[in-house]
C-alpha atoms as a PDB file:
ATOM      1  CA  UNK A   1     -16.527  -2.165  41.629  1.00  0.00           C
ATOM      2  CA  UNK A   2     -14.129  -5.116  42.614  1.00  0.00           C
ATOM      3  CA  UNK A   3     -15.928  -8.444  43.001  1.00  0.00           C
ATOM      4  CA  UNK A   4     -13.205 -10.021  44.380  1.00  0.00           C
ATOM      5  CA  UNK A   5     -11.780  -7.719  48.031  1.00  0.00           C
ATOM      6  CA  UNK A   6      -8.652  -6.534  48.360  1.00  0.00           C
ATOM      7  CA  UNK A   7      -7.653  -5.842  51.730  1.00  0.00           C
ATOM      8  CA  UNK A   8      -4.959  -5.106  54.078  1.00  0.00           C
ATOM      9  CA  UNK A   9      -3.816  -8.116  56.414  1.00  0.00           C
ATOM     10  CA  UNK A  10      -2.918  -8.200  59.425  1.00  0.00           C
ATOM     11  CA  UNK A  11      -1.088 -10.662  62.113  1.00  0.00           C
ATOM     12  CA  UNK A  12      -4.309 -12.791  62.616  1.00  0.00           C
ATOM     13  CA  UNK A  13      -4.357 -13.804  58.540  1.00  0.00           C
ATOM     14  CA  UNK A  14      -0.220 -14.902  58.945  1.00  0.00           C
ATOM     15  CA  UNK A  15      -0.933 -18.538  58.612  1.00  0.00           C
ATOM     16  CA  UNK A  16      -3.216 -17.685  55.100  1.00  0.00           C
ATOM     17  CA  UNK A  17       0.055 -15.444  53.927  1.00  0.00           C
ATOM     18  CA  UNK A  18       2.659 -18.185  54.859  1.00  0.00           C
ATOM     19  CA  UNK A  19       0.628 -20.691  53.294  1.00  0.00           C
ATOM     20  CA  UNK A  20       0.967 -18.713  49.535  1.00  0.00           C
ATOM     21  CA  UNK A  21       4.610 -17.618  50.381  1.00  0.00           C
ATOM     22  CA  UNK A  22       5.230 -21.136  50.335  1.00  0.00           C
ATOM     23  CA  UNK A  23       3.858 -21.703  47.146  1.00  0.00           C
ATOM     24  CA  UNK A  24       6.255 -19.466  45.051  1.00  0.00           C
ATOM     25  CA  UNK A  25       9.340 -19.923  47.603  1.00  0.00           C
ATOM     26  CA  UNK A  26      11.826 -18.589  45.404  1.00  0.00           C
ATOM     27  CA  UNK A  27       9.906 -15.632  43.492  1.00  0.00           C
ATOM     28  CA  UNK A  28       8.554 -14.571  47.051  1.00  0.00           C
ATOM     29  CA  UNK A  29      11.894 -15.086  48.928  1.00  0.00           C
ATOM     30  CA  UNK A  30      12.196 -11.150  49.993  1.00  0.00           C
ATOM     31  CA  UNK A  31       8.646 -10.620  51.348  1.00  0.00           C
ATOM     32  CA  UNK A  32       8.821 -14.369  53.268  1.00  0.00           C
ATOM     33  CA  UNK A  33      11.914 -13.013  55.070  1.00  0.00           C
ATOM     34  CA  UNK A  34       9.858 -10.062  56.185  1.00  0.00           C
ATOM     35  CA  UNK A  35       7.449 -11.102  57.380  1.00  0.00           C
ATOM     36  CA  UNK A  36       9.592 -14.453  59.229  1.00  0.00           C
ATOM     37  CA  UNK A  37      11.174 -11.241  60.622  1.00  0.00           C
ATOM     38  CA  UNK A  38       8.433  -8.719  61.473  1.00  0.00           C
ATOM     39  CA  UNK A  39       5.466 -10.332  61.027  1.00  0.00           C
ATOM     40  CA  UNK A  40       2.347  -8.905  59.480  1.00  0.00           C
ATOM     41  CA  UNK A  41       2.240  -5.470  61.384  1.00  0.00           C
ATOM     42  CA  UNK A  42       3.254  -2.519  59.384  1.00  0.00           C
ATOM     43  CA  UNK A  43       4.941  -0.437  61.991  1.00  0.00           C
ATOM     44  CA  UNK A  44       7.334  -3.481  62.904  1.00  0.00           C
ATOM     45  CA  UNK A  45       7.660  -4.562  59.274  1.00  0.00           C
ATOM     46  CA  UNK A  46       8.161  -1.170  57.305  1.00  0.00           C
ATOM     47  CA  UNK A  47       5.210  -2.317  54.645  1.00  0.00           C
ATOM     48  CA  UNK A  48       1.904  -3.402  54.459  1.00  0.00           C
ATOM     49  CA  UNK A  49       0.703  -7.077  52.673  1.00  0.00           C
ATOM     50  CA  UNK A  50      -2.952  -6.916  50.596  1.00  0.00           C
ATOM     51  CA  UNK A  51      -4.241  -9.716  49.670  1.00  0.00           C
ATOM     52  CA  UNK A  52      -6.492 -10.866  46.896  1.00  0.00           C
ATOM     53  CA  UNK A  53      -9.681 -12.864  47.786  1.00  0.00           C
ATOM     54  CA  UNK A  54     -11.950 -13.519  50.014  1.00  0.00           C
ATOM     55  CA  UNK A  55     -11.175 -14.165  53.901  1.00  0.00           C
ATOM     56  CA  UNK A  56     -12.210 -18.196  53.679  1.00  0.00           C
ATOM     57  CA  UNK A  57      -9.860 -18.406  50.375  1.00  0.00           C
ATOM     58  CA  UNK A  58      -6.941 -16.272  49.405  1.00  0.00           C
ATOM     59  CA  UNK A  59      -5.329 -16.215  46.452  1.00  0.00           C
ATOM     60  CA  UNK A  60      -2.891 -13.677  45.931  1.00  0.00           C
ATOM     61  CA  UNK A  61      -0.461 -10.991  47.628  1.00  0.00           C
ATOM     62  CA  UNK A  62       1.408  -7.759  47.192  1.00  0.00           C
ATOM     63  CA  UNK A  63       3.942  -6.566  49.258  1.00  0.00           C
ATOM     64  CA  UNK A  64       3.902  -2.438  49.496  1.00  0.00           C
ATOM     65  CA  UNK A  65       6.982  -0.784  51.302  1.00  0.00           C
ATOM     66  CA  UNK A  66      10.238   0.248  50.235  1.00  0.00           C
ATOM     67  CA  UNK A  67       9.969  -2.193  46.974  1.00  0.00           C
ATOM     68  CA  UNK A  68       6.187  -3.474  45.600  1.00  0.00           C
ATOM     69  CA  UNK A  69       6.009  -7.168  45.142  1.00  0.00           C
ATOM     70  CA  UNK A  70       3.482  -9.159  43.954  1.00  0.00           C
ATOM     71  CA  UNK A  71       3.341 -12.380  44.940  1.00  0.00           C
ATOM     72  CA  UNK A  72       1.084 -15.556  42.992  1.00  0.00           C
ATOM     73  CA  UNK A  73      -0.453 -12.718  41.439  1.00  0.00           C
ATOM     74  CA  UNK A  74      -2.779 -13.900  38.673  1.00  0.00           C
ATOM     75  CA  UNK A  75      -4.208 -10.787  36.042  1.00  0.00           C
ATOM     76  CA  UNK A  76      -7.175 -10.264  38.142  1.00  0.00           C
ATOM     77  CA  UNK A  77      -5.622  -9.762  41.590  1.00  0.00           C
ATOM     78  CA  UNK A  78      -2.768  -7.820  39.334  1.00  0.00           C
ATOM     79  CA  UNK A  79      -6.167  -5.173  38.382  1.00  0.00           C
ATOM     80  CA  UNK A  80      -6.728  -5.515  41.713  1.00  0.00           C
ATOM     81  CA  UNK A  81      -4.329  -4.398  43.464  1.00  0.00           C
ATOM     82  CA  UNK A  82      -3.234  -1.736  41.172  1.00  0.00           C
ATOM     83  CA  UNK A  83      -6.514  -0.145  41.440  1.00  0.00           C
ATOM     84  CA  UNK A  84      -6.449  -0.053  45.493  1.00  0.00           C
ATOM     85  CA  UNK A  85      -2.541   1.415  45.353  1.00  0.00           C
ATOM     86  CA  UNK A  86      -3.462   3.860  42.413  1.00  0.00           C
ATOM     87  CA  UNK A  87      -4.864   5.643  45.988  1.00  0.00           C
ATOM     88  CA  UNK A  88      -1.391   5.704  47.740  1.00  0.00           C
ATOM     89  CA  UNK A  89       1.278   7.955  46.991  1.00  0.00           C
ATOM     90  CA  UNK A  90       4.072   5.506  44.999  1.00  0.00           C
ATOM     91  CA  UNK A  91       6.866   5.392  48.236  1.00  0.00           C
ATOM     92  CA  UNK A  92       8.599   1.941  46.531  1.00  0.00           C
ATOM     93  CA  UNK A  93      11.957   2.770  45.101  1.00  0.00           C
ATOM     94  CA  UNK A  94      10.954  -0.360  42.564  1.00  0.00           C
ATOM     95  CA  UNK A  95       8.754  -3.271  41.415  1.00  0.00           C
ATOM     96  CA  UNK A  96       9.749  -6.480  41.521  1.00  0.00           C
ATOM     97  CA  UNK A  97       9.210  -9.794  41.448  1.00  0.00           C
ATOM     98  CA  UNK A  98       7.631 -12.555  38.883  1.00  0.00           C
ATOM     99  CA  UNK A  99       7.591 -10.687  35.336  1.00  0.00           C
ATOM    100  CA  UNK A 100       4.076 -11.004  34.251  1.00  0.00           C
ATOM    101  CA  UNK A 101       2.510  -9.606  37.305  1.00  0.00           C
ATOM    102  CA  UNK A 102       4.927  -6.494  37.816  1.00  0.00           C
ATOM    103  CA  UNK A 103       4.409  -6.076  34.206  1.00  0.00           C
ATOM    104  CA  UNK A 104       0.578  -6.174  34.550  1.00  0.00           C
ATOM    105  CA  UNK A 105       1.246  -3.715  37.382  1.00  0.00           C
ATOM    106  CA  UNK A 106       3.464  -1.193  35.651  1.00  0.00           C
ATOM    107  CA  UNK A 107       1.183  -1.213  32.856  1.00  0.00           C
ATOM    108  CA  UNK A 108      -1.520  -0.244  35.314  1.00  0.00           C
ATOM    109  CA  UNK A 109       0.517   2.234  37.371  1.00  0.00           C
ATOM    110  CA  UNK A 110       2.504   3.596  35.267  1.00  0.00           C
ATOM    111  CA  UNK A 111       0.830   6.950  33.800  1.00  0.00           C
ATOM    112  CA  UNK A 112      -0.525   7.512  37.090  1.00  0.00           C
ATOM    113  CA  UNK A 113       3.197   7.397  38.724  1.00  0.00           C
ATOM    114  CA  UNK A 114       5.145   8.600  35.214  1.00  0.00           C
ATOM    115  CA  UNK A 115       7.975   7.529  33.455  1.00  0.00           C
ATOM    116  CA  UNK A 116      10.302   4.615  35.281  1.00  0.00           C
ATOM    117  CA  UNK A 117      14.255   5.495  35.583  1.00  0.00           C
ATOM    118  CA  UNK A 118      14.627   1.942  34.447  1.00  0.00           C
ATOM    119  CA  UNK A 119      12.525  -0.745  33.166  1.00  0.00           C
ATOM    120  CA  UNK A 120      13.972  -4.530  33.630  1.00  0.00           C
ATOM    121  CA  UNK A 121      11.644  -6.886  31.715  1.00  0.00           C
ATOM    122  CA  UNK A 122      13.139  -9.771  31.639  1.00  0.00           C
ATOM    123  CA  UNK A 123      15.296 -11.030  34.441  1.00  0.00           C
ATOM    124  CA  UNK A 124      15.608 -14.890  34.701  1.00  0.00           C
ATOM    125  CA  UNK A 125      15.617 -16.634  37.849  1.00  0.00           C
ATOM    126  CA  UNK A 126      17.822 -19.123  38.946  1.00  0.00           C
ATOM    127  CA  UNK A 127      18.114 -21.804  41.694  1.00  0.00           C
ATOM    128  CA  UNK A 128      20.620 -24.069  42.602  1.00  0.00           C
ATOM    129  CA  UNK A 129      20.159 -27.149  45.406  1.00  0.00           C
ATOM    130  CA  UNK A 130      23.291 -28.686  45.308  1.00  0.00           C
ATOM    131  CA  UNK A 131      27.211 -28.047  46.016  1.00  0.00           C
ATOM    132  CA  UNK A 132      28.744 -27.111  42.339  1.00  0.00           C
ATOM    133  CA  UNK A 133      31.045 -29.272  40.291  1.00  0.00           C
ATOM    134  CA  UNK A 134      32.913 -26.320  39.820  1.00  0.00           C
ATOM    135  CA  UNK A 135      36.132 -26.153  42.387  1.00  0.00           C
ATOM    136  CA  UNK A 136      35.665 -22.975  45.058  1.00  0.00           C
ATOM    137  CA  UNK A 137      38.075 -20.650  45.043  1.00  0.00           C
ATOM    138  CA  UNK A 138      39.728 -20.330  48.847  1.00  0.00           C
ATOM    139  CA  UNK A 139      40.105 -17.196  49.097  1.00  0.00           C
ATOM    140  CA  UNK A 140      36.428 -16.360  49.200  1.00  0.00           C
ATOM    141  CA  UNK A 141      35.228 -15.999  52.798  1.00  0.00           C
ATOM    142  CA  UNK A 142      32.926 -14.448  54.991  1.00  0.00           C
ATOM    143  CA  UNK A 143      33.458 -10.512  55.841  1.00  0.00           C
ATOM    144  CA  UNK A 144      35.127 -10.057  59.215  1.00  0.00           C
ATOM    145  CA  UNK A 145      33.054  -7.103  60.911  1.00  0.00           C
ATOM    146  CA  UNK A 146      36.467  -5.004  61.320  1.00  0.00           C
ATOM    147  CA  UNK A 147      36.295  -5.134  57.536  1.00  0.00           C
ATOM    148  CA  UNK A 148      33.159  -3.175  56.444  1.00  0.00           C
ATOM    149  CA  UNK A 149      34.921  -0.488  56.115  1.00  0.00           C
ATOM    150  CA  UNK A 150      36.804  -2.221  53.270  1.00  0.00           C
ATOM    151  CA  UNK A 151      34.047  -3.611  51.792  1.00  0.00           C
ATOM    152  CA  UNK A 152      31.765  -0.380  51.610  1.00  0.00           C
ATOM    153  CA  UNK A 153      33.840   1.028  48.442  1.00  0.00           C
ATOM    154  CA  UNK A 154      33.068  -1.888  46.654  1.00  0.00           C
ATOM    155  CA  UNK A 155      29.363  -2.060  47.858  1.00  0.00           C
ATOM    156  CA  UNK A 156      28.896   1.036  46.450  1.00  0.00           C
ATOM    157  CA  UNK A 157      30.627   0.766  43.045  1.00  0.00           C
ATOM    158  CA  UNK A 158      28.335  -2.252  42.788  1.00  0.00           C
ATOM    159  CA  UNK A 159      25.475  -0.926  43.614  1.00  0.00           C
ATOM    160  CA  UNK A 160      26.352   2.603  41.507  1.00  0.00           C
ATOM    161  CA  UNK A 161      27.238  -0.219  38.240  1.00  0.00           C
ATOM    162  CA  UNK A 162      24.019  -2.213  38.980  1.00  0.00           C
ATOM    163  CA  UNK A 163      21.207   0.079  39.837  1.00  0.00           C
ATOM    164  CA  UNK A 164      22.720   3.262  37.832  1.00  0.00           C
ATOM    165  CA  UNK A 165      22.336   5.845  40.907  1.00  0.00           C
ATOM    166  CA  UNK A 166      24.611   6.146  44.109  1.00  0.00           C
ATOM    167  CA  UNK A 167      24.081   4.737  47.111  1.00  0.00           C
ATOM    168  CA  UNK A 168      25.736   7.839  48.648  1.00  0.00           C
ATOM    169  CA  UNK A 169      23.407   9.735  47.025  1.00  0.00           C
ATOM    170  CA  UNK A 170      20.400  11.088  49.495  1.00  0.00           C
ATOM    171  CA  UNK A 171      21.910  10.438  53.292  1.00  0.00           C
ATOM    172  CA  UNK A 172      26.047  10.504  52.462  1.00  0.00           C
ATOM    173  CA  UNK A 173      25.276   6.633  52.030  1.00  0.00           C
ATOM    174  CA  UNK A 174      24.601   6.616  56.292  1.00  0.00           C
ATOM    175  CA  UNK A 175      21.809   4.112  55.486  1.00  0.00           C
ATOM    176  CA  UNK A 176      23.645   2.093  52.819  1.00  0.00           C
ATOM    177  CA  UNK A 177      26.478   1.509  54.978  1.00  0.00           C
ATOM    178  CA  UNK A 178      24.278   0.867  57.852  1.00  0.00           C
ATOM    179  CA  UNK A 179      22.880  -2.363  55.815  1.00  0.00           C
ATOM    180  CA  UNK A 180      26.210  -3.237  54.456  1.00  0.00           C
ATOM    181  CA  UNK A 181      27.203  -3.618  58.325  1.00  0.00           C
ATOM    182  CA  UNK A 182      24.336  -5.467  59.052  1.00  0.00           C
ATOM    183  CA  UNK A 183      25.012  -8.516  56.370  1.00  0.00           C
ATOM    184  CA  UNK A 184      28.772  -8.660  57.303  1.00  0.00           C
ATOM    185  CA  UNK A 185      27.175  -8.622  61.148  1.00  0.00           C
ATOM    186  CA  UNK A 186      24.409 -11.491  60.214  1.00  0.00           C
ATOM    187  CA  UNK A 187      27.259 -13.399  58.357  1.00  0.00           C
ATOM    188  CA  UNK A 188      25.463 -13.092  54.815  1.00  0.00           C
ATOM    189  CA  UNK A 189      28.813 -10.908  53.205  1.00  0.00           C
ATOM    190  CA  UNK A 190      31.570 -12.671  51.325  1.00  0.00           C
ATOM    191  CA  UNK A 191      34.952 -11.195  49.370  1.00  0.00           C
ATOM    192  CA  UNK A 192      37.826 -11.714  48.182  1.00  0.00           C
ATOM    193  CA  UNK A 193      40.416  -9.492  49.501  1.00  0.00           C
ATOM    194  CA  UNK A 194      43.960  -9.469  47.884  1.00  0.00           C
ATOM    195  CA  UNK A 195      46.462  -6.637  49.248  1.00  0.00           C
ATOM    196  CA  UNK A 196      43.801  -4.571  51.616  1.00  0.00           C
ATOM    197  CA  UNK A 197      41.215  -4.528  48.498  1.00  0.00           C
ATOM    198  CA  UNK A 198      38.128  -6.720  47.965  1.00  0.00           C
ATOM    199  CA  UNK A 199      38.331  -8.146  44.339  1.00  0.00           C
ATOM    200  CA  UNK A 200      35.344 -10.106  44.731  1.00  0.00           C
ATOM    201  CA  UNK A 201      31.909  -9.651  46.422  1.00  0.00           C
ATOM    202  CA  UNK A 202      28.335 -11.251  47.161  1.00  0.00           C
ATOM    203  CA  UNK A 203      26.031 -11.032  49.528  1.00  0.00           C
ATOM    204  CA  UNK A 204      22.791 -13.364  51.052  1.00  0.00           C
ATOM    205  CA  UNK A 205      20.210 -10.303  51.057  1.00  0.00           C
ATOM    206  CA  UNK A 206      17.451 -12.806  51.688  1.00  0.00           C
ATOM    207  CA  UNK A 207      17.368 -15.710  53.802  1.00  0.00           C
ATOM    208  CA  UNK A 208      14.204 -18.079  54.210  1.00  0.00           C
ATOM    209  CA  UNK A 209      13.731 -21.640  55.260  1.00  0.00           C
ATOM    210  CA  UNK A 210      13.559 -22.271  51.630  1.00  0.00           C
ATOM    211  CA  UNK A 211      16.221 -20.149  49.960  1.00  0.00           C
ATOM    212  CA  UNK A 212      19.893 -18.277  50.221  1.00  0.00           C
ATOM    213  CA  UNK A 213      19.081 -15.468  47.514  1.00  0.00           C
ATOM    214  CA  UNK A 214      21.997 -13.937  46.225  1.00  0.00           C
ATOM    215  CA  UNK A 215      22.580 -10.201  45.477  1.00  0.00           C
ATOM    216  CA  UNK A 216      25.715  -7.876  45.301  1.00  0.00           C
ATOM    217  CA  UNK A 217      28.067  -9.921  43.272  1.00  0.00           C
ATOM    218  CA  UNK A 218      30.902  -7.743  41.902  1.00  0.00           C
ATOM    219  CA  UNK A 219      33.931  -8.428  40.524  1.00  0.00           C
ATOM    220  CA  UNK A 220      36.502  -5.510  40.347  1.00  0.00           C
ATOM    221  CA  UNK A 221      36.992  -4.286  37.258  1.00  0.00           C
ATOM    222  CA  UNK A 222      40.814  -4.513  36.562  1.00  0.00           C
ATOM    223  CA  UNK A 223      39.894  -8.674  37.512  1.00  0.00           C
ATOM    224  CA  UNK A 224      36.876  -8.924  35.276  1.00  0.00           C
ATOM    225  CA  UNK A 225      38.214 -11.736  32.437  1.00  0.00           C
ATOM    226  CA  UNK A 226      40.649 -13.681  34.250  1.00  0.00           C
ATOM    227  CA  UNK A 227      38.078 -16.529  35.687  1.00  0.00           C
ATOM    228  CA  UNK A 228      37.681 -15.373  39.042  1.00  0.00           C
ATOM    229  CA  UNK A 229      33.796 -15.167  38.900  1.00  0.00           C
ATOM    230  CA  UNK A 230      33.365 -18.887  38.394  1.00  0.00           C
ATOM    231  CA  UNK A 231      35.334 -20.344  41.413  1.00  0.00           C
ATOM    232  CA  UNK A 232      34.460 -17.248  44.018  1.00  0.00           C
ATOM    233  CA  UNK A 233      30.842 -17.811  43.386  1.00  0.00           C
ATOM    234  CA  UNK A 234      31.647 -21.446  43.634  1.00  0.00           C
ATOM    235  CA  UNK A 235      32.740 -20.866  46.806  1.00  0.00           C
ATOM    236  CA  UNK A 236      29.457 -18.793  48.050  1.00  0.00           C
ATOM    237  CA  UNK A 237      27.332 -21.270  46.803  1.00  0.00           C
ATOM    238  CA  UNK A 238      28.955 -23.895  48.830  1.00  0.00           C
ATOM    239  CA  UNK A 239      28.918 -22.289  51.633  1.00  0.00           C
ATOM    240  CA  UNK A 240      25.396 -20.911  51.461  1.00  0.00           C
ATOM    241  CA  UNK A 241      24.011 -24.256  51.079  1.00  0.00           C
ATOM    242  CA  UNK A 242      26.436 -25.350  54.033  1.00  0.00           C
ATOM    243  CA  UNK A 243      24.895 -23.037  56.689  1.00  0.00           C
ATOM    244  CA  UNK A 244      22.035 -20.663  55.307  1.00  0.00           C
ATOM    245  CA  UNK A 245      19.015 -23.183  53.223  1.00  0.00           C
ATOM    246  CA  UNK A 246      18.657 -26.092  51.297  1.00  0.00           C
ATOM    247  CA  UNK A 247      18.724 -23.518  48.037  1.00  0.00           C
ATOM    248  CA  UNK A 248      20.131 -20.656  46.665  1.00  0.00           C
ATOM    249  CA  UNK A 249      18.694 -18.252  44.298  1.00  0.00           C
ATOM    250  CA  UNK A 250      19.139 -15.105  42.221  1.00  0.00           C
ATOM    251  CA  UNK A 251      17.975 -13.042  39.438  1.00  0.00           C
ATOM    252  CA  UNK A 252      19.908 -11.911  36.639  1.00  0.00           C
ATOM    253  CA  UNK A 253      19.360  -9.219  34.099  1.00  0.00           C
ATOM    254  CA  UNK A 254      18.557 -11.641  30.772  1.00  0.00           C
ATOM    255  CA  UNK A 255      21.877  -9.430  28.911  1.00  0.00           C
ATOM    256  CA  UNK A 256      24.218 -10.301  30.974  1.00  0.00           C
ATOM    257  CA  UNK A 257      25.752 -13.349  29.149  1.00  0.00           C
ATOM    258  CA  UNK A 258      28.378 -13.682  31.053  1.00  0.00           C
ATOM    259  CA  UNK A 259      27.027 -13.796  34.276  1.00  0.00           C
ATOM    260  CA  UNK A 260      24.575 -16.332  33.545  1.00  0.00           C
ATOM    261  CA  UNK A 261      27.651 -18.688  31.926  1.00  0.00           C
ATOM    262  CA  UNK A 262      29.005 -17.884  35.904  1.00  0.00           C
ATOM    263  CA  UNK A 263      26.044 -19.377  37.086  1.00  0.00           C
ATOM    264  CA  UNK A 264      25.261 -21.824  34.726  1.00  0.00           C
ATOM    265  CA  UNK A 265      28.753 -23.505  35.315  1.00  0.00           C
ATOM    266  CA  UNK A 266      27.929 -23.337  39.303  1.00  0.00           C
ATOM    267  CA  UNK A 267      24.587 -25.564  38.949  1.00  0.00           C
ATOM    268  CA  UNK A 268      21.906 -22.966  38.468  1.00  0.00           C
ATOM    269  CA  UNK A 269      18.987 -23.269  36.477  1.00  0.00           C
ATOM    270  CA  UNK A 270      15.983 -21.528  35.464  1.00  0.00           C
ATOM    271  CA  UNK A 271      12.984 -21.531  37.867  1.00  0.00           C
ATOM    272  CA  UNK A 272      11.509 -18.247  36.076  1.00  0.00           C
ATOM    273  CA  UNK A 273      11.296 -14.426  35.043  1.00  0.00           C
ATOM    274  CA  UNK A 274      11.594 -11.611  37.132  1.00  0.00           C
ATOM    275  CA  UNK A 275      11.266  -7.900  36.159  1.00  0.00           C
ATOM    276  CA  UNK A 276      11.978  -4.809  37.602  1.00  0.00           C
ATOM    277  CA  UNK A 277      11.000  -1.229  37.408  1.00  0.00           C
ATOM    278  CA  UNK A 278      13.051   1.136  39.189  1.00  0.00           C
ATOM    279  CA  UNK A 279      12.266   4.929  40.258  1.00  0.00           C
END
C-alpha cells in the first residue's frame, strides 16, 4: 500500500505542476514546454503528468508519453511512481531526465519491461546565461523553410549517429521530417550550409521562459577536426540567448570529450546529471 497518493493531474492542479517545474527549470525543460503548450489534458498534450503527494502539498512529478520523465523526484515518489506505471503498457521510446531518479526508475521497471537498447547513465548537464567569449562563426544561421529539404539528410545522419536507430525507420521518416519542418518553421533550426550541403547543425527542441535547450548538433563528418564546432555553436548560443530565453541548456553523453571542450569554451557549465534509457 502507498502512503503517500499518486495520481493523475489534471488542468485544475496546473498552478501546483508549474510551481515544481519551476523548481528544476533546466532538468524539467521538456515537460514545462508541454505543458506551456498543451496544458495538463492528455488528449491535447499526448501524455499524462502523476504527481507525488498529497493534493494540499505536492512534491514530485513524472511525465508519461512518448519519453518518461521524472521530475524533483525524490526515492520515494521514484517507488512510487514506478509501482503505478508497472500497470501501463511501457509506450515511452526512453527515460530521461535527472540521473538518480530515472535510475531509481529503470531499476524498478526494468525486468518488468526487459532489456534497454541503450542505457545512458551519466549525461552531464550544462547551462550557459551569457553571450560566449568565443567569436561566432557567420555562417551559422537560422534554416530558411525552402531549406528542410536540405537539412533532413543531415537530421537524420544525426539522429542515426546519436540515438543508434533510423529515423526513417517505422513511417519512411514521414513523422521525423514532419518535426524537422516544424523547428525550421518555429525558427529553432540552425546550419551551416557551404556549396548546397549543411556542414553544421543544431536545433532549440525545447523552449521555456527559463531555457533554450539544445539538441541536434552535428557536424559533418569530412569537417569534424578543423574547429568548426567551437565558433558555429558560438554562434547558436548567441543567438538563442538573443531571441529564445535568458539560458541555454543541453545534455551531453559524459564520453564525449570533445563535445564538452565545445561547450566548455562557449560558457557552459555543469548544473547536473542526466541519464537515459532508450527502447
Amino acid at each position: 500500500m502507498l502512503t503517500v497518493p499518486v495520481r493523475q493531474l489534471g488542468e485544475t492542479e496546473r498552478g501546483a505542476v508549474e510551481r515544481i517545474l519551476d523548481l528544476d527549470p533546466f532538468g524539467a525543460a521538456q515537460v514545462a514546454e508541454r505543458v506551456a503548450t498543451h496544458g495538463l489534458s492528455w488528449w491535447r498534450a499526448d501524455g499524462r503528468i502523476f504527481g507525488y503527494g498529497s493534493r494540499r502539498h505536492l512534491e514530485a512529478l513524472c511525465w508519461f508519453g512518448g519519453h518518461l520523465t521524472p521530475v524533483l523526484a525524490t526515492p520515494p515518489a521514484v517507488s512510487a511512481f514506478a509501482e503505478l506505471i508497472l500497470s501501463e503498457d511501457r509506450g515511452c521510446s526512453s527515460i530521461v531526465g535527472r540521473a538518480d531518479a530515472v535510475l531509481g526508475l529503470w531499476e524498478r521497471l526494468g525486468p518488468h519491461w526487459g532489456p534497454a537498447r541503450d542505457v545512458r547513465p551519466y549525461q552531464p548537464l550544462l547551462v550557459a546565461d551569457a553571450p560566449p567569449a568565443l567569436p561566432a562563426d557567420p555562417g551559422v544561421r537560422l534554416v530558411r523553410s525552402d531549406e528542410v529539404d536540405l537539412l533532413f539528410p543531415a537530421a537524420v545522419a544525426m539522429y542515426t549517429e546519436e540515438v543508434g536507430v533510423s529515423p526513417l525507420a517505422d513511417d519512411g521518416g514521414r513523422g521525423y521530417r514532419r518535426r524537422v519542418a516544424e523547428l525550421v518553421r518555429a525558427r529553432r533550426a540552425y546550419a551551416r550550409i557551404v556549396g548546397g550541403k549543411v556542414i553544421f547543425k543544431a536545433e532549440l527542441a525545447v523552449v521555456t521562459r527559463h531555457t533554450a535547450q539544445v539538441q541536434g548538433v552535428w557536424v559533418a563528418p569530412e569537417w569534424r577536426g578543423r574547429g568548426l564546432a567551437g565558433p558555429a555553436m558560438a554562434a547558436v548560443v548567441r543567438d538563442a540567448l538573443r531571441r529564445a530565453a535568458p539560458t541555454v541548456s543541453l545534455y551531453v553523453n559524459g564520453h564525449n570529450d570533445r563535445a564538452r571542450r565545445v561547450y566548455t569554451r562557449c560558457g557552459f557549465r555543469p548544473a547536473g546529471e542526466f541519464a537515459t534509457v532508450l527502447f
